[in-house]
N, C-alpha and C. Protein backbone atom coordinates (compact mmCIF):
# COMPACT_ATOMS: atom_id res chain seq x y z
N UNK A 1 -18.81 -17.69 -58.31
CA UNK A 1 -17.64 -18.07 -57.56
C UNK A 1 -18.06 -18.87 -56.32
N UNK A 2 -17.31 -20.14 -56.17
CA UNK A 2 -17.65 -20.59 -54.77
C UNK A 2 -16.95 -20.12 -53.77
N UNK A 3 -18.03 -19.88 -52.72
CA UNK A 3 -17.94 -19.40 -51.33
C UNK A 3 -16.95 -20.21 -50.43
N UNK A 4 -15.87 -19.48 -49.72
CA UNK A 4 -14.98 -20.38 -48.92
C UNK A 4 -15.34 -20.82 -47.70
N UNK A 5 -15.37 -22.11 -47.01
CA UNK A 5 -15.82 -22.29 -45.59
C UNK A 5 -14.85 -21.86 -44.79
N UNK A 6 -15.33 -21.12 -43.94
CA UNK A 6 -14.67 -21.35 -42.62
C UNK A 6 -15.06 -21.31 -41.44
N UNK A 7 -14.20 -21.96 -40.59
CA UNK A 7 -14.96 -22.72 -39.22
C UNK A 7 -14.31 -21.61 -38.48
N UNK A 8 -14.64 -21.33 -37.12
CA UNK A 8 -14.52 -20.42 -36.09
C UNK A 8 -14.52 -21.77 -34.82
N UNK A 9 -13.25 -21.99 -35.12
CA UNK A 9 -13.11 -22.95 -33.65
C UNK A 9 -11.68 -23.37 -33.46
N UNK A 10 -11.35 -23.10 -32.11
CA UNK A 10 -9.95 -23.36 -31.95
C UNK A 10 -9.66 -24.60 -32.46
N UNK A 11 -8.31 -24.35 -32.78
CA UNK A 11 -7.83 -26.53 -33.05
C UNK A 11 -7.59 -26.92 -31.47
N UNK A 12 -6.92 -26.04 -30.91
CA UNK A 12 -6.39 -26.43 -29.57
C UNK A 12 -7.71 -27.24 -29.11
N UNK A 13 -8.70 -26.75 -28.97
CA UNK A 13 -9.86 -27.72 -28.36
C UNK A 13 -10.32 -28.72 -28.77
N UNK A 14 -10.28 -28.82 -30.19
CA UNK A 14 -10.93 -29.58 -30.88
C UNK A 14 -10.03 -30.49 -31.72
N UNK A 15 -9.10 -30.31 -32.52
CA UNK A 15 -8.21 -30.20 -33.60
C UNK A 15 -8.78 -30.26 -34.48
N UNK A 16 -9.52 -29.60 -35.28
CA UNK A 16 -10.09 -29.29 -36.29
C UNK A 16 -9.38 -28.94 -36.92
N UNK A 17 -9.21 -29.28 -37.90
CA UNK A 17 -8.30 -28.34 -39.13
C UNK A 17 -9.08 -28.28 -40.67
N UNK A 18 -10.17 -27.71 -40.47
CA UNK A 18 -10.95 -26.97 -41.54
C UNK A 18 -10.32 -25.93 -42.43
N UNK A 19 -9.90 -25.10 -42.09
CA UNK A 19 -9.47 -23.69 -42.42
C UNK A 19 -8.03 -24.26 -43.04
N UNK A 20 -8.00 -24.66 -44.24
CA UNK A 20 -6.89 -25.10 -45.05
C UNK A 20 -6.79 -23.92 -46.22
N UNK A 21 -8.04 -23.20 -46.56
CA UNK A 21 -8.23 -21.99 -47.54
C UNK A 21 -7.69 -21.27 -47.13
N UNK A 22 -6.89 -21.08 -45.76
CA UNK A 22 -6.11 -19.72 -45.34
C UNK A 22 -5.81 -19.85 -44.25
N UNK A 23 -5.15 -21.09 -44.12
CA UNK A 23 -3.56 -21.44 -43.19
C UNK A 23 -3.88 -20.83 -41.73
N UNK A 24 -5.36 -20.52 -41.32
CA UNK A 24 -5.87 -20.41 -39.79
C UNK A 24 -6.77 -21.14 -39.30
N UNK A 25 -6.71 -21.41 -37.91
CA UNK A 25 -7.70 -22.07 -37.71
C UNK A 25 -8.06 -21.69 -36.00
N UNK A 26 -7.11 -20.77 -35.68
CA UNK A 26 -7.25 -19.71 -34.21
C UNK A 26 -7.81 -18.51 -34.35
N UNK A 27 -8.86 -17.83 -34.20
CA UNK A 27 -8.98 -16.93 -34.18
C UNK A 27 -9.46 -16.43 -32.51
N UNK A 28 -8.28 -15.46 -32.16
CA UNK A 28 -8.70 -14.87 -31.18
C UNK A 28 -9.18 -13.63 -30.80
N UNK A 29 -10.12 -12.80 -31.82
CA UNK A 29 -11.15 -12.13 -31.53
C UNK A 29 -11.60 -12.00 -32.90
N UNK A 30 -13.10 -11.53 -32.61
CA UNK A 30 -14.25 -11.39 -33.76
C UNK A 30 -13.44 -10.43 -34.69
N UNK A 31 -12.80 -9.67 -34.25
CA UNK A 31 -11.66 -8.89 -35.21
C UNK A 31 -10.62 -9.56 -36.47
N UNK A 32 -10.16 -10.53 -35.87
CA UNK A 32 -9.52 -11.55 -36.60
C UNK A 32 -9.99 -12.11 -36.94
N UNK A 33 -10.90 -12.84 -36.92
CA UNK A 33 -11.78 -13.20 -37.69
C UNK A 33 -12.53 -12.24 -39.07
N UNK A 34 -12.92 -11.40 -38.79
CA UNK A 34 -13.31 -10.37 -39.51
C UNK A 34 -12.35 -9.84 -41.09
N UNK A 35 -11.05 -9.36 -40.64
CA UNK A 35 -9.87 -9.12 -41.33
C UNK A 35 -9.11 -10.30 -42.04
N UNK A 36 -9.32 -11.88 -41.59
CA UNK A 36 -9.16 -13.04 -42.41
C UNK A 36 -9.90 -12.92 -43.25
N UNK A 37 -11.32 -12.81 -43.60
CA UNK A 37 -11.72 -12.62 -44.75
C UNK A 37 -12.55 -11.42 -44.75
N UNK A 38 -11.52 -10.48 -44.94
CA UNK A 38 -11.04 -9.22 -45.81
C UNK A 38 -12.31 -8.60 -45.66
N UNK A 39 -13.01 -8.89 -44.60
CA UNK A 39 -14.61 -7.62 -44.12
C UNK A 39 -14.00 -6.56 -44.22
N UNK A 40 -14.54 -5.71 -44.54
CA UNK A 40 -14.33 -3.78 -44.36
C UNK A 40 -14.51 -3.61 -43.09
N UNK A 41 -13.68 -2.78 -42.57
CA UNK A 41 -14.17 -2.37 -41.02
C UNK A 41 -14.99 -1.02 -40.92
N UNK A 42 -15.01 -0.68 -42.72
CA UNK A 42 -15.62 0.45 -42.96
C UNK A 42 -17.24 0.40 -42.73
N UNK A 43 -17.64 -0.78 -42.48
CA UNK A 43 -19.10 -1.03 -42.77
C UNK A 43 -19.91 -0.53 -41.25
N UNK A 44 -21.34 -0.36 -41.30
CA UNK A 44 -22.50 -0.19 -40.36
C UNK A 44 -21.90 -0.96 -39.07
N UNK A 45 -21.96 -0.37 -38.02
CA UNK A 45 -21.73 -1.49 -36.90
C UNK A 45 -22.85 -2.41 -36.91
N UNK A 46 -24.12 -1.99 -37.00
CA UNK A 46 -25.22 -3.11 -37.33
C UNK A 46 -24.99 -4.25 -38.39
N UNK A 47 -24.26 -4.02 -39.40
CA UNK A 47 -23.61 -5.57 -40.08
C UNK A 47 -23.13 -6.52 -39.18
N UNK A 48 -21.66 -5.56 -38.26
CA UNK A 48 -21.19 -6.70 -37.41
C UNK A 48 -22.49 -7.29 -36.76
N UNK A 49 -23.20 -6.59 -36.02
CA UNK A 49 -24.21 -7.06 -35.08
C UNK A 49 -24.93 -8.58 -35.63
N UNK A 50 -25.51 -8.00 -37.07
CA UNK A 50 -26.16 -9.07 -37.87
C UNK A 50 -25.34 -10.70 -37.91
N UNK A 51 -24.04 -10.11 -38.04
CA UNK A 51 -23.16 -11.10 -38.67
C UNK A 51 -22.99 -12.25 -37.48
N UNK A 52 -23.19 -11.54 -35.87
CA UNK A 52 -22.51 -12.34 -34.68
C UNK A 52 -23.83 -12.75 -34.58
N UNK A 53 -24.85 -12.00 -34.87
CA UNK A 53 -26.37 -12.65 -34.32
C UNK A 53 -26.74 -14.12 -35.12
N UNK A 54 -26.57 -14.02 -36.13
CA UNK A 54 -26.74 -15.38 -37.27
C UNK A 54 -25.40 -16.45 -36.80
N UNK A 55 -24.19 -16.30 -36.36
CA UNK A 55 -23.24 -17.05 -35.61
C UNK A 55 -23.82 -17.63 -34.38
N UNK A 56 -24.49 -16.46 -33.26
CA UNK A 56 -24.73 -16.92 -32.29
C UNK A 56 -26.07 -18.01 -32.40
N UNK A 57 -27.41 -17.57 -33.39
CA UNK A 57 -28.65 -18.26 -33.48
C UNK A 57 -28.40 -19.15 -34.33
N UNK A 58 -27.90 -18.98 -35.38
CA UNK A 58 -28.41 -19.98 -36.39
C UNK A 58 -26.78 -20.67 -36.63
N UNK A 59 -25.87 -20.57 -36.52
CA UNK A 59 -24.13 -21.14 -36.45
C UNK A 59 -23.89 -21.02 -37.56
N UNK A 60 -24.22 -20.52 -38.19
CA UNK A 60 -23.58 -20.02 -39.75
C UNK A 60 -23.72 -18.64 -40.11
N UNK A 61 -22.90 -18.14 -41.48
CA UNK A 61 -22.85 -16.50 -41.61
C UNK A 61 -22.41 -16.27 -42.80
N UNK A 62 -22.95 -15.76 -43.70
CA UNK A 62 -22.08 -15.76 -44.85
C UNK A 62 -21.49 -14.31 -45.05
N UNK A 63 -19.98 -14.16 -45.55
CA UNK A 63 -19.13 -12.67 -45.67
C UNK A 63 -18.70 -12.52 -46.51
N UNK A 64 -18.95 -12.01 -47.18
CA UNK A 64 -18.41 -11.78 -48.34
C UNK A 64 -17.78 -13.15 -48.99
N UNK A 65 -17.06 -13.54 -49.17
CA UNK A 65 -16.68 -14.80 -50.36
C UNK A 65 -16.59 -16.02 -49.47
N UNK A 66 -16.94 -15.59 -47.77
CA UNK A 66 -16.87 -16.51 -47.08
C UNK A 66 -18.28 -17.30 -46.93
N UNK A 67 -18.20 -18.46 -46.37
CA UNK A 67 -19.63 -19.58 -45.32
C UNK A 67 -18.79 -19.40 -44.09
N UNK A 68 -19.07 -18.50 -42.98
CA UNK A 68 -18.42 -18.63 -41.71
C UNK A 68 -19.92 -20.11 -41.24
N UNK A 69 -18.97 -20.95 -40.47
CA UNK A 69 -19.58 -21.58 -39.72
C UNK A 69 -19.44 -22.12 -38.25
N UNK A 70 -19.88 -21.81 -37.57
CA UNK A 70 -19.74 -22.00 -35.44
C UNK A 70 -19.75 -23.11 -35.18
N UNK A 71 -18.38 -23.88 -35.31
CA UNK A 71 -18.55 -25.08 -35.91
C UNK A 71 -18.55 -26.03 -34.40
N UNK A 72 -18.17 -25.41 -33.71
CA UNK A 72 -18.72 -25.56 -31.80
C UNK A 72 -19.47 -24.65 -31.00
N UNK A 73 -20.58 -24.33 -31.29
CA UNK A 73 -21.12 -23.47 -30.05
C UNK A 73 -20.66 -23.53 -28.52
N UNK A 74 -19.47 -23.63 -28.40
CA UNK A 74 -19.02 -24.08 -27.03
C UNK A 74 -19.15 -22.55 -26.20
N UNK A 75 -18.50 -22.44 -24.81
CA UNK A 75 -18.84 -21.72 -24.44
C UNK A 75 -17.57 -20.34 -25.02
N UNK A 76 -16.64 -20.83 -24.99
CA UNK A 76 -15.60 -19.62 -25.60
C UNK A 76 -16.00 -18.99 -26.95
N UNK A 77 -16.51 -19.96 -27.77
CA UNK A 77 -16.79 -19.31 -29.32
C UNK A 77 -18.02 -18.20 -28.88
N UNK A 78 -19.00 -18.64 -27.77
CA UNK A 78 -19.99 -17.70 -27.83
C UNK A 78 -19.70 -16.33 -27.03
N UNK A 79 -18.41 -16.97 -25.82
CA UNK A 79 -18.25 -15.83 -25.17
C UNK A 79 -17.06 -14.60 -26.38
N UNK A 80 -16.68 -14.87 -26.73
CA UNK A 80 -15.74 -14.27 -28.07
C UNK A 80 -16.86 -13.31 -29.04
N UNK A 81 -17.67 -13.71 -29.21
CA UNK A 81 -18.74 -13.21 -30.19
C UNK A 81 -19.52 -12.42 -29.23
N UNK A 82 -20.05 -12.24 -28.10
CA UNK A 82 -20.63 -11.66 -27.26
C UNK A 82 -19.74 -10.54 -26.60
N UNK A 83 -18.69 -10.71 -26.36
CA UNK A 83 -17.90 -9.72 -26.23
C UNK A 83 -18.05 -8.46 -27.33
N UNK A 84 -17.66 -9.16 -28.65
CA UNK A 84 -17.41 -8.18 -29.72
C UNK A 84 -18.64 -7.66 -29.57
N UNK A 85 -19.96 -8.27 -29.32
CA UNK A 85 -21.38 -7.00 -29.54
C UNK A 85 -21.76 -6.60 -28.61
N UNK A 86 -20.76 -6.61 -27.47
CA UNK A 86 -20.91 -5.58 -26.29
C UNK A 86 -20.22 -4.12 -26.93
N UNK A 87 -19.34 -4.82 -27.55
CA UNK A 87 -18.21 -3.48 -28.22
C UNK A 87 -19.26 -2.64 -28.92
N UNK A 88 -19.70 -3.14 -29.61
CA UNK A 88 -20.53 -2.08 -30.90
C UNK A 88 -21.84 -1.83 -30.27
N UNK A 89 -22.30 -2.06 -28.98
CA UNK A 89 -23.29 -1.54 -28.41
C UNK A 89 -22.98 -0.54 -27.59
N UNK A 90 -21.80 -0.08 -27.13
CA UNK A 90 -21.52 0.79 -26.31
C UNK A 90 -21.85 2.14 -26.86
């Protein structure tokens, strides 16, 4: 099965409109993001960890049927993702 892309970047900033596979293209937290393509929230908090660390280093991530890709390392996409792994480090 091919893997769906999706970009993690506001349109408002950019107007990107990548995310045509599922009618978003805002995501305002790593949560929503997460639950767009249908992650378990049941999983290791160390997955999430993995998942924001390969976003933050390398700008790509693959999730389950997804290619997440950081398609701006700007400063909001990183501060959004850094937030969430403050969460699961607490």
């Amino acid at each position: 099965m091919r893997k769906k892309n999706i970009y993690l970047e506001a349109k408002v900033k950019g107007n990107y409109e990548h995310i045509a596979d599922i009618e978003k293209d805002l995501f305002i937290s790593f949560w929503d993001l997460m639950e767009t393509v249908n992650h378990s929230y049941e999983v290791d908090n160390n997955e999430y960890i993995d998942i924001i660390d390969e976003l933050v280093d390398l700008g790509n991530a693959t999730v389950g049927d997804y290619y997440i890709t950081l398609d701006n390392q700007n400063v909001d996409n990183l501060e959004l993702l850094n937030e969430a792994k403050k969460e699961f480090l607490k």
